[in-house]
PDB file of N, CA and C in Angstrom:
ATOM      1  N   UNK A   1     212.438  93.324 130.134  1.00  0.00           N
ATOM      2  CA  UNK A   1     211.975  92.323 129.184  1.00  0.00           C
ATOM      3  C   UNK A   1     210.877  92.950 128.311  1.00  0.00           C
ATOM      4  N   UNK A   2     210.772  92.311 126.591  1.00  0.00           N
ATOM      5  CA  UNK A   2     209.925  93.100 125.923  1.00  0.00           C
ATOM      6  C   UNK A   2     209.455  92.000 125.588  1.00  0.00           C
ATOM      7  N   UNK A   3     207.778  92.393 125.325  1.00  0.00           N
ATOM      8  CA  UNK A   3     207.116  91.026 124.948  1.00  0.00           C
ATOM      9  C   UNK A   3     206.513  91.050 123.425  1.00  0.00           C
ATOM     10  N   UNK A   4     206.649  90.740 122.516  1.00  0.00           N
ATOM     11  CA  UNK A   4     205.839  90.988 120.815  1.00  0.00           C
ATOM     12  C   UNK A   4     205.036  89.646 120.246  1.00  0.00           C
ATOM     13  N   UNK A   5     204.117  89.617 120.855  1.00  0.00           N
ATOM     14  CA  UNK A   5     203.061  88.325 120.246  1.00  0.00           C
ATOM     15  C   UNK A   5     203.929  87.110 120.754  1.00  0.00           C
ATOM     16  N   UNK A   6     203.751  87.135 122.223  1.00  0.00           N
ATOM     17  CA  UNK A   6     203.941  86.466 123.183  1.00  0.00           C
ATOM     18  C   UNK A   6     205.920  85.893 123.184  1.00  0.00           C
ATOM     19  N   UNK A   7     206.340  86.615 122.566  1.00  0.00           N
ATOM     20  CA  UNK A   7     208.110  86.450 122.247  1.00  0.00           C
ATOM     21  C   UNK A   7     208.636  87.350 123.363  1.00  0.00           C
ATOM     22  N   UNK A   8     209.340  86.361 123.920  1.00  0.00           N
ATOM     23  CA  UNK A   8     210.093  87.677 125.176  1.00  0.00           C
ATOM     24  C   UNK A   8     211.151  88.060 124.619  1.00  0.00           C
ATOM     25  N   UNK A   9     212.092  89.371 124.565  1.00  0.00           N
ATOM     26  CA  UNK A   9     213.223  89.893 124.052  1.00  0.00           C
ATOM     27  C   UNK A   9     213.809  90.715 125.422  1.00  0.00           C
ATOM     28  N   UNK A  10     215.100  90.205 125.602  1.00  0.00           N
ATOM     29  CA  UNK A  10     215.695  90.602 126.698  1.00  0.00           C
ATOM     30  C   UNK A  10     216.068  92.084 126.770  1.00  0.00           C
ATOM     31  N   UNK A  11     215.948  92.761 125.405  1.00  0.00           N
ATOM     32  CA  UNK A  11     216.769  94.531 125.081  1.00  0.00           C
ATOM     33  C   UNK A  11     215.458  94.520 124.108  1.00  0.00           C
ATOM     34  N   UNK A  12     215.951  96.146 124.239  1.00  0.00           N
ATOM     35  CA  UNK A  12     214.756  96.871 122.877  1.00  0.00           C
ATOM     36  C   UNK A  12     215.550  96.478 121.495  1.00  0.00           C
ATOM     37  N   UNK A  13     216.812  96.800 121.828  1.00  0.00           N
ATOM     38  CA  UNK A  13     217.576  96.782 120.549  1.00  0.00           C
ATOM     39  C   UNK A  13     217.493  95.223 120.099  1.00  0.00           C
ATOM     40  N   UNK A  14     217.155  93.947 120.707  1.00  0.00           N
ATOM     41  CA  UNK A  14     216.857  92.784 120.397  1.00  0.00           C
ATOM     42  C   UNK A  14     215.109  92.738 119.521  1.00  0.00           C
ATOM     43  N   UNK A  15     214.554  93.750 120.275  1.00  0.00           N
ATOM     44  CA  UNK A  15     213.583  93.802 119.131  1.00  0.00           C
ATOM     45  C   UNK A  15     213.685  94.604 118.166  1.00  0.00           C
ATOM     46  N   UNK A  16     214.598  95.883 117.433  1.00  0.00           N
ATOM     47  CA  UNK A  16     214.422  96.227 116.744  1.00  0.00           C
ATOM     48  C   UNK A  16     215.532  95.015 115.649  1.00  0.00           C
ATOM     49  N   UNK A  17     216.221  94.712 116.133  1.00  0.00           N
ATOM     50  CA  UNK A  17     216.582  93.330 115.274  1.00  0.00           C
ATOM     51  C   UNK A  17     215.860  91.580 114.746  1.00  0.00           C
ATOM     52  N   UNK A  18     214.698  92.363 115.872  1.00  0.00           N
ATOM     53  CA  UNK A  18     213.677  91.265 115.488  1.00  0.00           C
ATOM     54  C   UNK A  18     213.324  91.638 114.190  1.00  0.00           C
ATOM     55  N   UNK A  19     213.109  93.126 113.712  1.00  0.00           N
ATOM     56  CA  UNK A  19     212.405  93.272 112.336  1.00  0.00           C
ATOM     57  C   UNK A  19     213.544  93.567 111.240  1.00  0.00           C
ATOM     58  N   UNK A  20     214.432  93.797 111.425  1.00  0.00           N
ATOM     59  CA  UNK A  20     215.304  94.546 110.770  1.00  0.00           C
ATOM     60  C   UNK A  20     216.584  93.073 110.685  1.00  0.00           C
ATOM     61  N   UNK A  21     216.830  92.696 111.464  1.00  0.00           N
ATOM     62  CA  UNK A  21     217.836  91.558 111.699  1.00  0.00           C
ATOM     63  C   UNK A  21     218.129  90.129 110.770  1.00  0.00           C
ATOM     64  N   UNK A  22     219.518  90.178 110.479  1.00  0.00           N
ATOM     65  CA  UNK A  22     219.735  89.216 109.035  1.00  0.00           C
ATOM     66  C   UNK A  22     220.381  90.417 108.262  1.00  0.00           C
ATOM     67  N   UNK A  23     220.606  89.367 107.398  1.00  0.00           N
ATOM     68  CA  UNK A  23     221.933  90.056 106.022  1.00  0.00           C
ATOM     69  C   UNK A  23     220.853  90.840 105.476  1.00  0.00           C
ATOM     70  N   UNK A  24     219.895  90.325 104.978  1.00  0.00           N
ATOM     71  CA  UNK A  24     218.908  91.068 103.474  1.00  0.00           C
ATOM     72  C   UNK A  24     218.029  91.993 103.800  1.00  0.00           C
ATOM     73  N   UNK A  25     217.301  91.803 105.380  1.00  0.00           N
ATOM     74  CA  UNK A  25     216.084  92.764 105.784  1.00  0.00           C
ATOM     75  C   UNK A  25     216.158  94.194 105.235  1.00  0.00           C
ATOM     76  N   UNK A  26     217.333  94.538 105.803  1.00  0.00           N
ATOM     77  CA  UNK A  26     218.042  96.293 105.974  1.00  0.00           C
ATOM     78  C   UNK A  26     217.715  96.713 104.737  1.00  0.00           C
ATOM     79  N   UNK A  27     218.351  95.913 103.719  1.00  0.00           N
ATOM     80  CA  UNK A  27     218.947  96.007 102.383  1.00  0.00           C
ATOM     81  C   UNK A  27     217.890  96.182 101.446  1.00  0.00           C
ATOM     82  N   UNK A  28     216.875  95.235 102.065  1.00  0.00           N
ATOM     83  CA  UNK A  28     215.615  95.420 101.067  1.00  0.00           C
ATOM     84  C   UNK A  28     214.725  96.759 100.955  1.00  0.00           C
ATOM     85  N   UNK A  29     214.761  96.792 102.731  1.00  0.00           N
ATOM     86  CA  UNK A  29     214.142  98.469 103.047  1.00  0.00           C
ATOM     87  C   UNK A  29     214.655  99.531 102.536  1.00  0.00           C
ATOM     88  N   UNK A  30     215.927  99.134 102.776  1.00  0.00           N
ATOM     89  CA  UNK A  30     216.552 100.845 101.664  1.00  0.00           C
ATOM     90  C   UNK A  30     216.458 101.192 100.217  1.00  0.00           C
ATOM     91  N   UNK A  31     216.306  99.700  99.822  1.00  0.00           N
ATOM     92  CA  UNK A  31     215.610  99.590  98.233  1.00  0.00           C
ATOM     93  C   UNK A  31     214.393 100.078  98.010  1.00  0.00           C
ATOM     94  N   UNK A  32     213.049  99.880  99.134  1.00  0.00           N
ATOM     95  CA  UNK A  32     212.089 100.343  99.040  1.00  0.00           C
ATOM     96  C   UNK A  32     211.760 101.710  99.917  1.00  0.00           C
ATOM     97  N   UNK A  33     212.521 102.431  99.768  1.00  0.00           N
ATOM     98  CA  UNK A  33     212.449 103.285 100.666  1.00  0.00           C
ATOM     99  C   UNK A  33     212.519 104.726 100.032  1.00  0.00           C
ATOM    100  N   UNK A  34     212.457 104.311  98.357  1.00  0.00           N
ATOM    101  CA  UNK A  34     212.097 105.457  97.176  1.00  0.00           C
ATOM    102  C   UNK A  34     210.883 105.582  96.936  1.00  0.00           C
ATOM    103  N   UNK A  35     210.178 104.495  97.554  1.00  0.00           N
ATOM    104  CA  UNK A  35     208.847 104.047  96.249  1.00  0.00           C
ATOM    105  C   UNK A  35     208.781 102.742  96.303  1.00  0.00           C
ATOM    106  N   UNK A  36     207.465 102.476  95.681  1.00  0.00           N
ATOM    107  CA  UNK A  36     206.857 101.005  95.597  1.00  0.00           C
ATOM    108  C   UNK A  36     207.990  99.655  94.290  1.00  0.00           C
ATOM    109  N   UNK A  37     208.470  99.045  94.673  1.00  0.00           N
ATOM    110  CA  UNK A  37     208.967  98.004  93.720  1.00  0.00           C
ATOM    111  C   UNK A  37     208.229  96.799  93.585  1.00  0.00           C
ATOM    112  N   UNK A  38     208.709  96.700  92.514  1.00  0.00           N
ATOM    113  CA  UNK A  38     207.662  94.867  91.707  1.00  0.00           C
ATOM    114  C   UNK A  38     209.216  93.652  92.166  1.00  0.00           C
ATOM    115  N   UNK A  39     209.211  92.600  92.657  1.00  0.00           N
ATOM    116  CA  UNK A  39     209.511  91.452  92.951  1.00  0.00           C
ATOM    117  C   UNK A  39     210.986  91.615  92.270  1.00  0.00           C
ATOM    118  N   UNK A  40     210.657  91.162  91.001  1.00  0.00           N
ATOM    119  CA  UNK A  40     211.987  91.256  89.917  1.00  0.00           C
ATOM    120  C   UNK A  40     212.762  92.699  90.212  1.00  0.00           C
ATOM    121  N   UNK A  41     212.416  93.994  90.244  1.00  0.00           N
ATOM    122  CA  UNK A  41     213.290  95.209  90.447  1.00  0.00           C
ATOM    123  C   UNK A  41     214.221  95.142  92.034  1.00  0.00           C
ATOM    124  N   UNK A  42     213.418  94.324  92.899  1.00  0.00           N
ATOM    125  CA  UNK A  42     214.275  94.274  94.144  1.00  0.00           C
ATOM    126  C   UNK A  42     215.208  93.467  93.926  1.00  0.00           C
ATOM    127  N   UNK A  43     215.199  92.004  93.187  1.00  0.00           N
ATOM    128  CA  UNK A  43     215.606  91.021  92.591  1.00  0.00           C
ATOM    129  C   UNK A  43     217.057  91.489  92.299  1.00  0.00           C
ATOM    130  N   UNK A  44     216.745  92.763  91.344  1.00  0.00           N
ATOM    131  CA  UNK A  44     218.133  93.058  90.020  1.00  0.00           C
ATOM    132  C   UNK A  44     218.871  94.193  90.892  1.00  0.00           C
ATOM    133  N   UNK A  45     218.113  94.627  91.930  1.00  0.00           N
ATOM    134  CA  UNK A  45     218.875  95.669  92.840  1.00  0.00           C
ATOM    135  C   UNK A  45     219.728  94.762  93.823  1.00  0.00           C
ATOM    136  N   UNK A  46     219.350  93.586  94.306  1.00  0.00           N
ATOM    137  CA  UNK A  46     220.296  92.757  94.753  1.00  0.00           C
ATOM    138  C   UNK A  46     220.765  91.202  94.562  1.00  0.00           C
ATOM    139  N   UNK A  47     221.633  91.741  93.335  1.00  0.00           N
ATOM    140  CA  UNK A  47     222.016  90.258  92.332  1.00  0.00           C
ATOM    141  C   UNK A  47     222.293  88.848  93.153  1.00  0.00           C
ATOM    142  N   UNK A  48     222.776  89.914  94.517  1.00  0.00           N
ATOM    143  CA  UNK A  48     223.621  88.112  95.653  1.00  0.00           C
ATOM    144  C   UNK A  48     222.770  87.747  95.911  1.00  0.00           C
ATOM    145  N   UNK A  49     221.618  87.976  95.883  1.00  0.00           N
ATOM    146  CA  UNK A  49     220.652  87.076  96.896  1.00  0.00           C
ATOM    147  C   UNK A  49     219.617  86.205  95.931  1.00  0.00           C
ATOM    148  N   UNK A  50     219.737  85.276  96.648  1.00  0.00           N
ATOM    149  CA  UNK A  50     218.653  83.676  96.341  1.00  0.00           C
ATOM    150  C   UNK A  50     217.191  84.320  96.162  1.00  0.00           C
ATOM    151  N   UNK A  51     216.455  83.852  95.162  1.00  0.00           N
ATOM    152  CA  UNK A  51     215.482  83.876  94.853  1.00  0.00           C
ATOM    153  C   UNK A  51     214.387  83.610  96.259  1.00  0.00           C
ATOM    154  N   UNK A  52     214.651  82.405  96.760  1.00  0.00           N
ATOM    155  CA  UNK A  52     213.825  81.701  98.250  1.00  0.00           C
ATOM    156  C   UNK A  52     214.199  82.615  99.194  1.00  0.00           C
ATOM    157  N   UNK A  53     215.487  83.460  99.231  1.00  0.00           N
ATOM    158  CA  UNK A  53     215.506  84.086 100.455  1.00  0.00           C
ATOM    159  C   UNK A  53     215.124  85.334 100.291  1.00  0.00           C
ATOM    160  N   UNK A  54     215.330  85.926  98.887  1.00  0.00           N
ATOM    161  CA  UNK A  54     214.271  87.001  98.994  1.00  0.00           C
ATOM    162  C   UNK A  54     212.961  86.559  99.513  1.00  0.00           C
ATOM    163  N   UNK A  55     212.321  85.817  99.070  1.00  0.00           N
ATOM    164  CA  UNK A  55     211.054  85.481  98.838  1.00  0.00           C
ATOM    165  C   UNK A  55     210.334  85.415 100.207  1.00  0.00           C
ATOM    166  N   UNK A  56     211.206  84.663 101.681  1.00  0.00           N
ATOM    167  CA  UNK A  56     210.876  84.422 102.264  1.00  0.00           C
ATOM    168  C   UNK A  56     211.130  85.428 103.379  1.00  0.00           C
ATOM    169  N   UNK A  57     212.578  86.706 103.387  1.00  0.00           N
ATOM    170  CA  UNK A  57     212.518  87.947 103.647  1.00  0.00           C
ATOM    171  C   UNK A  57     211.354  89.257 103.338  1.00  0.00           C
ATOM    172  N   UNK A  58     211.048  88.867 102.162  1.00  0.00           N
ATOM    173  CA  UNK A  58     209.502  89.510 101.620  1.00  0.00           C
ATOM    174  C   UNK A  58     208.089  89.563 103.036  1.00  0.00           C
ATOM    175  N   UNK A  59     208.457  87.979 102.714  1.00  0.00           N
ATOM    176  CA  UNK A  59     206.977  87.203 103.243  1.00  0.00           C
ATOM    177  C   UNK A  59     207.268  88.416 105.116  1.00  0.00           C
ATOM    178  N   UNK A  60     208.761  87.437 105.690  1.00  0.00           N
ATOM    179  CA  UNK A  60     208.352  87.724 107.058  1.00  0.00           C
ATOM    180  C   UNK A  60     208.338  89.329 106.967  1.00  0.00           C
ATOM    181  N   UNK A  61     208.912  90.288 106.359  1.00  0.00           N
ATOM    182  CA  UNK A  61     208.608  91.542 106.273  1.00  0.00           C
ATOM    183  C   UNK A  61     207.313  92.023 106.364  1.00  0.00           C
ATOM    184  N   UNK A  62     206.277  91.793 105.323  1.00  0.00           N
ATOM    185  CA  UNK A  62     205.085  92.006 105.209  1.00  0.00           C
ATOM    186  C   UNK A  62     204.362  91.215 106.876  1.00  0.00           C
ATOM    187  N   UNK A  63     204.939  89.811 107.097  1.00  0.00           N
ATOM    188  CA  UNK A  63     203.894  89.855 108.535  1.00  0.00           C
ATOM    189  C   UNK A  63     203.911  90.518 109.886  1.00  0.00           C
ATOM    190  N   UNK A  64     205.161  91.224 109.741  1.00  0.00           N
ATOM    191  CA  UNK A  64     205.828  91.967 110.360  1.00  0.00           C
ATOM    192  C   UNK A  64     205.136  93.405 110.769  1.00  0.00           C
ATOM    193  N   UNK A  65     204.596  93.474 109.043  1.00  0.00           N
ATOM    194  CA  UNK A  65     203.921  94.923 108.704  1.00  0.00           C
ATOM    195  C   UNK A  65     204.928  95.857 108.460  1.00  0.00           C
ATOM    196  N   UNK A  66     205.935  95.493 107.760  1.00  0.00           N
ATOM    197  CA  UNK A  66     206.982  96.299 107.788  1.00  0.00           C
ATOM    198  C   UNK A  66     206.345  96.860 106.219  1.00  0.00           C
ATOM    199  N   UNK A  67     206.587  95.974 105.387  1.00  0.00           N
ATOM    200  CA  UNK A  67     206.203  96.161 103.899  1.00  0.00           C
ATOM    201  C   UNK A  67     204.453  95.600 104.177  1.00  0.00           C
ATOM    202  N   UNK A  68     204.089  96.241 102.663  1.00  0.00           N
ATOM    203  CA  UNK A  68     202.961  95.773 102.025  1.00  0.00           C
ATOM    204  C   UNK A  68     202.874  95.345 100.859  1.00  0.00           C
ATOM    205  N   UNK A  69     201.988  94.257 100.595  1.00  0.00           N
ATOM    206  CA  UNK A  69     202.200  93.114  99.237  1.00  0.00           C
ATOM    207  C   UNK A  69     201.110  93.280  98.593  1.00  0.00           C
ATOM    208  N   UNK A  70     200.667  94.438  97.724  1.00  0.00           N
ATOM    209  CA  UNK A  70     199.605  94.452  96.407  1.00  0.00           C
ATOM    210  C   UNK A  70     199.721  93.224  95.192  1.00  0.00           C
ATOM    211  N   UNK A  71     198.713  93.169  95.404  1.00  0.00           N
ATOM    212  CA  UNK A  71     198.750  92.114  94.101  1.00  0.00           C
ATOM    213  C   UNK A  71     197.523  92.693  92.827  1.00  0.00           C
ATOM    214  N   UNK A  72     198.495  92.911  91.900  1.00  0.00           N
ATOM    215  CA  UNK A  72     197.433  93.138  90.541  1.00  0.00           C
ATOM    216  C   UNK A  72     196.852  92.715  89.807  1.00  0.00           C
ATOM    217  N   UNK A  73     196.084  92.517  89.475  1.00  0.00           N
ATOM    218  CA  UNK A  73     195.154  90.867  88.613  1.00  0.00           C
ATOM    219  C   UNK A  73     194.249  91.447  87.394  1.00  0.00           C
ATOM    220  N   UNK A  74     194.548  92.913  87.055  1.00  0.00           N
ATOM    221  CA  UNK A  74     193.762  93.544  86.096  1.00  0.00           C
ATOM    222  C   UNK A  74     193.892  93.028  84.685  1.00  0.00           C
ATOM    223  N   UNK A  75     195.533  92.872  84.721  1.00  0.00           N
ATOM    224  CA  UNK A  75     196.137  92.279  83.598  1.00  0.00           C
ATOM    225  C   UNK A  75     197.189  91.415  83.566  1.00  0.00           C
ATOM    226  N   UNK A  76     196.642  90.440  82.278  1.00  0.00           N
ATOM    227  CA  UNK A  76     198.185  89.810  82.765  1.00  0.00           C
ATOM    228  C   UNK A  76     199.652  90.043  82.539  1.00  0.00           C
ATOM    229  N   UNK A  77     200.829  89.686  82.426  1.00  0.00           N
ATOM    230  CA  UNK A  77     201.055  88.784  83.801  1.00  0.00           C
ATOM    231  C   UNK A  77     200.181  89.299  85.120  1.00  0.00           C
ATOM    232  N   UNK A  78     200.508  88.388  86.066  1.00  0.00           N
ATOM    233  CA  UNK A  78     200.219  89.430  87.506  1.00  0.00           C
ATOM    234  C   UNK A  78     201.571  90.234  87.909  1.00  0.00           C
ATOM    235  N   UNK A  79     200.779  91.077  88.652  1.00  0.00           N
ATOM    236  CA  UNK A  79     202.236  91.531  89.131  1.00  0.00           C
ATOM    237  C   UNK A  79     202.064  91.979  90.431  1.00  0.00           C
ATOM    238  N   UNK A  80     203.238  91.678  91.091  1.00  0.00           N
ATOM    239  CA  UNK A  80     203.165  91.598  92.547  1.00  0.00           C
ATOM    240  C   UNK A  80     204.168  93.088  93.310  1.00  0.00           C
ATOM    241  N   UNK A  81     203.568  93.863  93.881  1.00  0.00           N
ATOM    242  CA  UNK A  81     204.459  95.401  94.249  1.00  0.00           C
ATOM    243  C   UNK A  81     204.143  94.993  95.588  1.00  0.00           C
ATOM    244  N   UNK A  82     205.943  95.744  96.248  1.00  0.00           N
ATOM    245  CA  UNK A  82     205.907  96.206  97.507  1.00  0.00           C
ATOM    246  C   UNK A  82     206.092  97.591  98.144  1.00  0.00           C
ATOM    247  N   UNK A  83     205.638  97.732  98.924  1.00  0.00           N
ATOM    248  CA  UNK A  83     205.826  99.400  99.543  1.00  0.00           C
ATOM    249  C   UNK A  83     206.175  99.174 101.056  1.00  0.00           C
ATOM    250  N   UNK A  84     206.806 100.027 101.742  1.00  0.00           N
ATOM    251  CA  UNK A  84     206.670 100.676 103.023  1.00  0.00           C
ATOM    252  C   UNK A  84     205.532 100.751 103.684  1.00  0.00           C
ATOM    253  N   UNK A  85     205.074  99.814 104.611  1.00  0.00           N
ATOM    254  CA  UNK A  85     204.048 100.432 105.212  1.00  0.00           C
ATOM    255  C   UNK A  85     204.061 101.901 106.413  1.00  0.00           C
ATOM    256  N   UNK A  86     203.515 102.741 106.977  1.00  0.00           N
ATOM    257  CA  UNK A  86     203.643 103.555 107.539  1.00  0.00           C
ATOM    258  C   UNK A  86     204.497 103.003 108.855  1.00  0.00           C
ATOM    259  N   UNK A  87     204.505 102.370 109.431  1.00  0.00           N
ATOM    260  CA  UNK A  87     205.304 101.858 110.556  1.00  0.00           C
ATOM    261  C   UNK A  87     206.577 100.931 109.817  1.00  0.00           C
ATOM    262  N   UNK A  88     206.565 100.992 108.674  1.00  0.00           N
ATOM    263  CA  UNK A  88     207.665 100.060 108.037  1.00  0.00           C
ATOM    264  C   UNK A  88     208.900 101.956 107.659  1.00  0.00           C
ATOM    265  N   UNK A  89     207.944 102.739 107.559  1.00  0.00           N
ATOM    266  CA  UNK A  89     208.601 103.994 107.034  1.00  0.00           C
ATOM    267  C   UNK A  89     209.421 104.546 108.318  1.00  0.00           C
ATOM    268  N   UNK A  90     208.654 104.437 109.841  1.00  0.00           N
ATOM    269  CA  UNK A  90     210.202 104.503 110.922  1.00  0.00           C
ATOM    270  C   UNK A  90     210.821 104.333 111.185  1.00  0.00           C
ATOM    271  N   UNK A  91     211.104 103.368 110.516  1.00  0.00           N
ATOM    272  CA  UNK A  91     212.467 102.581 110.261  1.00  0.00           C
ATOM    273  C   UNK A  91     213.298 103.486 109.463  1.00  0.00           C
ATOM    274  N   UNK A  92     212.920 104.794 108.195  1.00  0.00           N
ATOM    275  CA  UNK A  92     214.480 104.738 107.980  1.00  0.00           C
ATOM    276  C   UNK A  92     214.990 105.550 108.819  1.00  0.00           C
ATOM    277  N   UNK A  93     214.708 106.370 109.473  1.00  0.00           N
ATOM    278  CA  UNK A  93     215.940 107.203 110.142  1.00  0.00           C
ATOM    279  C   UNK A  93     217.146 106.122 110.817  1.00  0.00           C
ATOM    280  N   UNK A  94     216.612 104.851 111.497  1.00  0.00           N
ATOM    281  CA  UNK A  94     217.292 103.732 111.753  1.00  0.00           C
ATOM    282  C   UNK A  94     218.044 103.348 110.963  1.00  0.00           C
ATOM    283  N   UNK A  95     217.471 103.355 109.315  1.00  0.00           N
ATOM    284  CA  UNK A  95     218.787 102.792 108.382  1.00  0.00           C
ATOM    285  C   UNK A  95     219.497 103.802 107.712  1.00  0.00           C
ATOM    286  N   UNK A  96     218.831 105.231 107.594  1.00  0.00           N
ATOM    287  CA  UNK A  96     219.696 105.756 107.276  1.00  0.00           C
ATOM    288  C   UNK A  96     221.279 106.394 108.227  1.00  0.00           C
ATOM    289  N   UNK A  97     221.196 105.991 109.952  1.00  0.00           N
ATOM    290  CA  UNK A  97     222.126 105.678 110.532  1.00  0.00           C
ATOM    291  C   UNK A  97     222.945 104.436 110.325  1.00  0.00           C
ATOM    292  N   UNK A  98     222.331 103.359 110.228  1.00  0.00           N
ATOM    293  CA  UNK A  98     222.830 102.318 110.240  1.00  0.00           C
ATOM    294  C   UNK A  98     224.122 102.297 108.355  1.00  0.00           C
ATOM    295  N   UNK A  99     223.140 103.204 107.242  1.00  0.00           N
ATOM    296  CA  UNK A  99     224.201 103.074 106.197  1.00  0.00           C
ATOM    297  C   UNK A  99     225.147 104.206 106.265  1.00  0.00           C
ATOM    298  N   UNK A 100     224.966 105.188 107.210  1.00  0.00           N
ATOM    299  CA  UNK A 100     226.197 106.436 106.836  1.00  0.00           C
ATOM    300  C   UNK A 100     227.002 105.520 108.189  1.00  0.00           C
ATOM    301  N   UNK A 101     226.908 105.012 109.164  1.00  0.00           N
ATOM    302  CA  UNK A 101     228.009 104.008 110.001  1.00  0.00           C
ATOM    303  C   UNK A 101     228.495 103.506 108.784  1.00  0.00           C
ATOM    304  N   UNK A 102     227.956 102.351 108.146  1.00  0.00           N
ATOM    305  CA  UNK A 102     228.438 101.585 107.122  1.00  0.00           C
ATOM    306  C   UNK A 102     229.850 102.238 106.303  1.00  0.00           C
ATOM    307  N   UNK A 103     228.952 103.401 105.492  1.00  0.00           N
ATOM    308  CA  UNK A 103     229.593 104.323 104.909  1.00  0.00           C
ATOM    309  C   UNK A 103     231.139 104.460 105.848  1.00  0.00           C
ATOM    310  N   UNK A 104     231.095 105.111 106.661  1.00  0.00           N
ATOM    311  CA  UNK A 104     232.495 106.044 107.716  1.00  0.00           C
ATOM    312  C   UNK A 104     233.325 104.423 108.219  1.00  0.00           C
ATOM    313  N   UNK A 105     232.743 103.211 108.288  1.00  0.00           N
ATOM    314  CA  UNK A 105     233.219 102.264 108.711  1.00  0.00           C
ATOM    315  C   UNK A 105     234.245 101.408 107.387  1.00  0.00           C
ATOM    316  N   UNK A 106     233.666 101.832 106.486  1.00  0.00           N
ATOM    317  CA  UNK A 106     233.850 101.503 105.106  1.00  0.00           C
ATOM    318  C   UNK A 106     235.441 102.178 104.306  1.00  0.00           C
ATOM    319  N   UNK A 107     235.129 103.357 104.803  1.00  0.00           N
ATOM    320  CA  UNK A 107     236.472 104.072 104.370  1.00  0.00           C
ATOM    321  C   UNK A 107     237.224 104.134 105.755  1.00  0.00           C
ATOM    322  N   UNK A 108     237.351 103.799 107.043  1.00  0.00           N
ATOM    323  CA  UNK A 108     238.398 103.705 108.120  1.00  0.00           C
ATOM    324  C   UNK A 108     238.719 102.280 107.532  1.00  0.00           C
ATOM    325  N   UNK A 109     238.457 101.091 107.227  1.00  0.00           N
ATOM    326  CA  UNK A 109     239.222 100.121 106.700  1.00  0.00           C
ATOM    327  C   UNK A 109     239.307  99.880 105.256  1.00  0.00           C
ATOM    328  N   UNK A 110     239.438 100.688 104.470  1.00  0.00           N
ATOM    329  CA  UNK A 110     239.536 100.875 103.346  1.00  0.00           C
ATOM    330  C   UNK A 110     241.258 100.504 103.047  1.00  0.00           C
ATOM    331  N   UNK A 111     241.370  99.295 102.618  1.00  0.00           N
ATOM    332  CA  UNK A 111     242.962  99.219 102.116  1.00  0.00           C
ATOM    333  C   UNK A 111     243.675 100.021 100.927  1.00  0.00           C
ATOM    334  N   UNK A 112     244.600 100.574 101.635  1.00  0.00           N
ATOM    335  CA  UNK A 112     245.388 101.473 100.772  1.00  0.00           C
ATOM    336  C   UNK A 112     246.584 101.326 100.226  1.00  0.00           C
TER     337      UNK A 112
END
């Protein structure tokens, strides 16, 4: 049993799906996983997704400590950037397995 701010998880791999787990989490990290993005650029990198569920994938990311949420107020508009935090960055070797599976899984059912 694993315990994370008093949450019991029966497998490790149940907690690394605690942070990573859901359609959008993965998806967002590999987006930010060049460099820092502003709200709208993650937005246009993934057209399917709802405005609220980015928004609220953002949020639990950052409490997570996966990402980090700068906010700029020098000028206006504001503008709001996210990055990788250093423990959000061990994660990719995780996704970059998780997208070359994708990848090899992708072309074995590839209709021909």
């Amino acid at each position: 049993m694993y315990t994370i701010n008093n949450k019991s998880y029966p497998c490790c791999t149940s907690v690394t799906m605690k942070f990573i787990g859901g359609k959008w989490k993965a998806v967002i990290l590999v987006h930010l996983k060049d460099g820092p993005k502003r709200y709208n650029e993650v937005r246009k990198l993934i057209p399917t997704i709802t405005e609220r569920t980015l928004s609220l994938q953002l949020k639990q990311l950052e409490e997570d400590h996966i990402i980090d949420r700068k906010v700029f107020t020098e000028k206006p508009p504001l503008m709001v950037e996210y990055t990788l935090t250093d423990f959000g960055k061990t994660l990719l070797p995780v996704l970059e397995e998780i997208t070359k599976w994708g990848i090899e899984a992708s072309e074995k059912f590839k209709k021909k």
